[in-house]
Protein backbone atom coordinates (compact mmCIF):
# COMPACT_ATOMS: atom_id res chain seq x y z
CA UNK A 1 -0.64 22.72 -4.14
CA UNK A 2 1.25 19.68 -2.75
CA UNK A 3 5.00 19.43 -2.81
CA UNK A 4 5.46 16.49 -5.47
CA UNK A 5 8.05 14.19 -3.75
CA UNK A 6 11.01 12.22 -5.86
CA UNK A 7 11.52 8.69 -5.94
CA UNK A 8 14.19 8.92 -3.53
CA UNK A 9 11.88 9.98 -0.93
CA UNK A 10 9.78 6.63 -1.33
CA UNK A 11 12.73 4.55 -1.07
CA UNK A 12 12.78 4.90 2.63
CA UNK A 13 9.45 2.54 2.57
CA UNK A 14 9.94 -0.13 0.55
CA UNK A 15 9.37 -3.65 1.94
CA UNK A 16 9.84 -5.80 -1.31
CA UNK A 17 11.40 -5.30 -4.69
CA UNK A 18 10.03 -7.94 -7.27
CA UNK A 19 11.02 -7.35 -10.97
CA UNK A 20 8.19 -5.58 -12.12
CA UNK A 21 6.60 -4.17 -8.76
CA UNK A 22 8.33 -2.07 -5.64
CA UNK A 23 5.65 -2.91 -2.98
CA UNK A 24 5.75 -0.13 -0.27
CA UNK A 25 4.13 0.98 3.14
CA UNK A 26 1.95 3.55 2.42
CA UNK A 27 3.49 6.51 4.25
CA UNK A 28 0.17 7.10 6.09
CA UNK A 29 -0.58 4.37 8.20
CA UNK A 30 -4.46 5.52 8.76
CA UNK A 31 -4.81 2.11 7.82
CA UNK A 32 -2.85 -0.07 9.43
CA UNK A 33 -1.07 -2.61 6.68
CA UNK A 34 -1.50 -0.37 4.03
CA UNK A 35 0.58 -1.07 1.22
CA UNK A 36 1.13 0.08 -2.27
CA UNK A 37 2.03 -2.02 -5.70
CA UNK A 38 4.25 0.36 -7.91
CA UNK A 39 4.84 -0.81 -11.16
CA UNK A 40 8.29 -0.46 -12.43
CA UNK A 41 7.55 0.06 -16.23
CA UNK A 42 7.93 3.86 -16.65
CA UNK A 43 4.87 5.06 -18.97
CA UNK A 44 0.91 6.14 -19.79
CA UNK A 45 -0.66 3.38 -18.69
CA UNK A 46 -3.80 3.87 -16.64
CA UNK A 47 -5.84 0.57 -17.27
CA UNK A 48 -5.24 -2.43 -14.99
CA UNK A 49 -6.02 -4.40 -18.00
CA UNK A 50 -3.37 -2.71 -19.76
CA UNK A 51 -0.67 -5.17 -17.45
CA UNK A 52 1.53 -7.33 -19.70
CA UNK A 53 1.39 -11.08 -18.88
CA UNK A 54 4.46 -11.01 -16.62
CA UNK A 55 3.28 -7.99 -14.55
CA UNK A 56 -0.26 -9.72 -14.17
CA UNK A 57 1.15 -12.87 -13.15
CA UNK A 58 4.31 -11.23 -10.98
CA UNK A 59 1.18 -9.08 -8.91
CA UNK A 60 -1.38 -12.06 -8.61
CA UNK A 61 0.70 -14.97 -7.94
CA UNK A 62 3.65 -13.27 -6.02
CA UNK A 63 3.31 -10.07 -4.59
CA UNK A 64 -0.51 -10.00 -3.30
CA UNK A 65 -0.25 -13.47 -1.92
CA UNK A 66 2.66 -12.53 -0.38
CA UNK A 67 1.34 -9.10 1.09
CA UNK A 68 -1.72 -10.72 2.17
CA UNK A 69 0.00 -13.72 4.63
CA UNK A 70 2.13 -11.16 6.10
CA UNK A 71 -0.94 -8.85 6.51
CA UNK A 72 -2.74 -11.69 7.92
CA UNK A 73 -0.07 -13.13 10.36
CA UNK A 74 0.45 -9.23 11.29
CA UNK A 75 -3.10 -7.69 12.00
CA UNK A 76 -5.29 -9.93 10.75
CA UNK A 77 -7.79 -7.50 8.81
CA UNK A 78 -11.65 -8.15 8.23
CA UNK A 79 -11.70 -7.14 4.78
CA UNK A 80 -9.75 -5.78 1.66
CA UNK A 81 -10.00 -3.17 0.09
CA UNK A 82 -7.86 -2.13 -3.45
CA UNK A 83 -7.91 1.11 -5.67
CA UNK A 84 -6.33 0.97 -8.83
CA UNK A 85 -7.25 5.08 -9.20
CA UNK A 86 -4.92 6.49 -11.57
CA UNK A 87 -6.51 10.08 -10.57
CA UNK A 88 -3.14 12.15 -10.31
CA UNK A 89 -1.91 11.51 -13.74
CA UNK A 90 -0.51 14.68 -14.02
CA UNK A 91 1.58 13.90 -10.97
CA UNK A 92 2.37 9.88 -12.15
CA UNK A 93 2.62 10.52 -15.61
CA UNK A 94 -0.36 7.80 -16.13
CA UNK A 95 1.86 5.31 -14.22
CA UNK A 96 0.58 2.56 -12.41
CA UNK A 97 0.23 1.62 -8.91
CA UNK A 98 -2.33 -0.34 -6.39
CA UNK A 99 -3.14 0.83 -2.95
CA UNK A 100 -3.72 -2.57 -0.55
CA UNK A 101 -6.26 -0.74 2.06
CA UNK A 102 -7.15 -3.29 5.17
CA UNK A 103 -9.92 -2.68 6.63
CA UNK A 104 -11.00 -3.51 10.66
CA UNK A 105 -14.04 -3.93 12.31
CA UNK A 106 -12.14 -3.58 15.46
CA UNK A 107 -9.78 -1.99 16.77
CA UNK A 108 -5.45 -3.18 16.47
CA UNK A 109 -2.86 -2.60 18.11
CA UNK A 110 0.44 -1.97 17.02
CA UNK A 111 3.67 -0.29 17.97
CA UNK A 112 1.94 1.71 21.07
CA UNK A 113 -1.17 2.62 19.51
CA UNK A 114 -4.60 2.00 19.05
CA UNK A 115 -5.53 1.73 15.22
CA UNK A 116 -9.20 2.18 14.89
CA UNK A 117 -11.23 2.02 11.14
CA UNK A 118 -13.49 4.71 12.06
CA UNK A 119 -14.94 4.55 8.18
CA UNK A 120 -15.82 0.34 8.78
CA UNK A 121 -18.37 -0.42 6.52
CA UNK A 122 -18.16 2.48 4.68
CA UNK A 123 -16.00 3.88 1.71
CA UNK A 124 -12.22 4.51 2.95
CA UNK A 125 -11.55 7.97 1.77
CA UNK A 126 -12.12 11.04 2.35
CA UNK A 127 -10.33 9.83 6.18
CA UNK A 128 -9.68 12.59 8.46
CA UNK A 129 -7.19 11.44 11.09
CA UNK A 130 -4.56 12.32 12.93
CA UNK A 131 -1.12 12.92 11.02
CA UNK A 132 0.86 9.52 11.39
CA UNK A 133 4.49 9.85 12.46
CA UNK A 134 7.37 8.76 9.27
CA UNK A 135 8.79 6.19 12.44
CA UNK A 136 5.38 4.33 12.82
CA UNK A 137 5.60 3.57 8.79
CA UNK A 138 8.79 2.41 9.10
CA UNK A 139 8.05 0.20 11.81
CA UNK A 140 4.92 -1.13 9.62
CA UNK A 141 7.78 -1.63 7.04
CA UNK A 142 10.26 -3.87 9.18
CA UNK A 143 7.07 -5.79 10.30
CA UNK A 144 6.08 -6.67 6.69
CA UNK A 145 9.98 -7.00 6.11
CA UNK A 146 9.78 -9.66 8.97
CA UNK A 147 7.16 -11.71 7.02
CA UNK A 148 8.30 -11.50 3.55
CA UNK A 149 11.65 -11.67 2.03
C-alpha cells in the first residue's frame, strides 16, 4: 500500500490558487505540463456534472484557458488529454480533481532533458518511466508560475 500524503505535502506544487480550484504540477512530470484542477469544496462528489455554476464557470472560463496559453507558450503540446477519474475515493473521500495530460508527438525539451511521449497515440496510463526528480516539478511549477499569475 501507498503512503497517503497530506495536503501540506501538495502545497509545495501549486502554481495558481483561484477560489474554487488549487491548480497544481502534477508531481510526476512523465508528461511534461501536466497539471491537476483540485477542487476546493471538501465532499462526495464524484460526477463532473455534479460542479455548481461557479465551479463550472471558475474551471472553463479561467483556469483551463489559463493553463492551456501557458502550456502552449511553454511546450506547445499536440494534443490534450483530461481524466476526471475519481477511482481512489477511498483515498479523496469522493473529492474532485482533473488531471491536464499533454500529449507530444515529438520529443521537448526542458530543464536538461529530453521529454519523450513514448505512449503517442495511444492511451496515457499504465506509463512506465523513469522516476522524475521533486526539483524538475518545481521547475515545471515556476515555468507555469511565469505564464500565469
Amino acid at each position: 500500500m501507498t503512503e497517503r500524503k497530506g495536503p501540506e505535502y501538495y502545497e509545495q506544487f501549486i502554481i495558481k490558487k483561484y477560489r474554487h480550484w488549487t491548480l497544481l504540477a502534477n508531481e510526476h512530470q512523465i508528461y511534461l505540463g501536466k497539471a491537476v484542477a483540485w477542487l476546493e469544496r471538501e465532499g462526495d462528489m464524484q460526477r463532473l456534472s455534479s460542479l455548481i455554476e461557479d465551479e463550472r464557470k471558475e474551471l472553463w472560463e479561467e483556469l483551463l484557458p489559463e493553463y492551456e496559453a501557458a502550456l502552449q507558450a511553454l511546450f506547445q503540446p499536440d494534443h490534450m488529454n483530461y481524466a476526471w477519474l475519481g477511482n481512489l475515493f477511498n483515498e479523496h473521500s469522493g473529492h474532485g480533481h482533473l488531471h491536464l495530460i499533454p500529449r507530444y508527438a515529438t520529443p521537448r525539451e526542458f530543464a536538461g532533458r529530453t521529454f519523450a511521449d513514448e505512449k503517442w497515440g495511444r492511451h496515457y496510463e499504465p506509463r512506465k518511466g523513469e522516476e522524475i526528480s521533486i526539483e524538475l516539478a518545481h521547475a515545471v511549477r515556476d515555468a507555469f508560475r511565469q505564464h500565469i499569475r
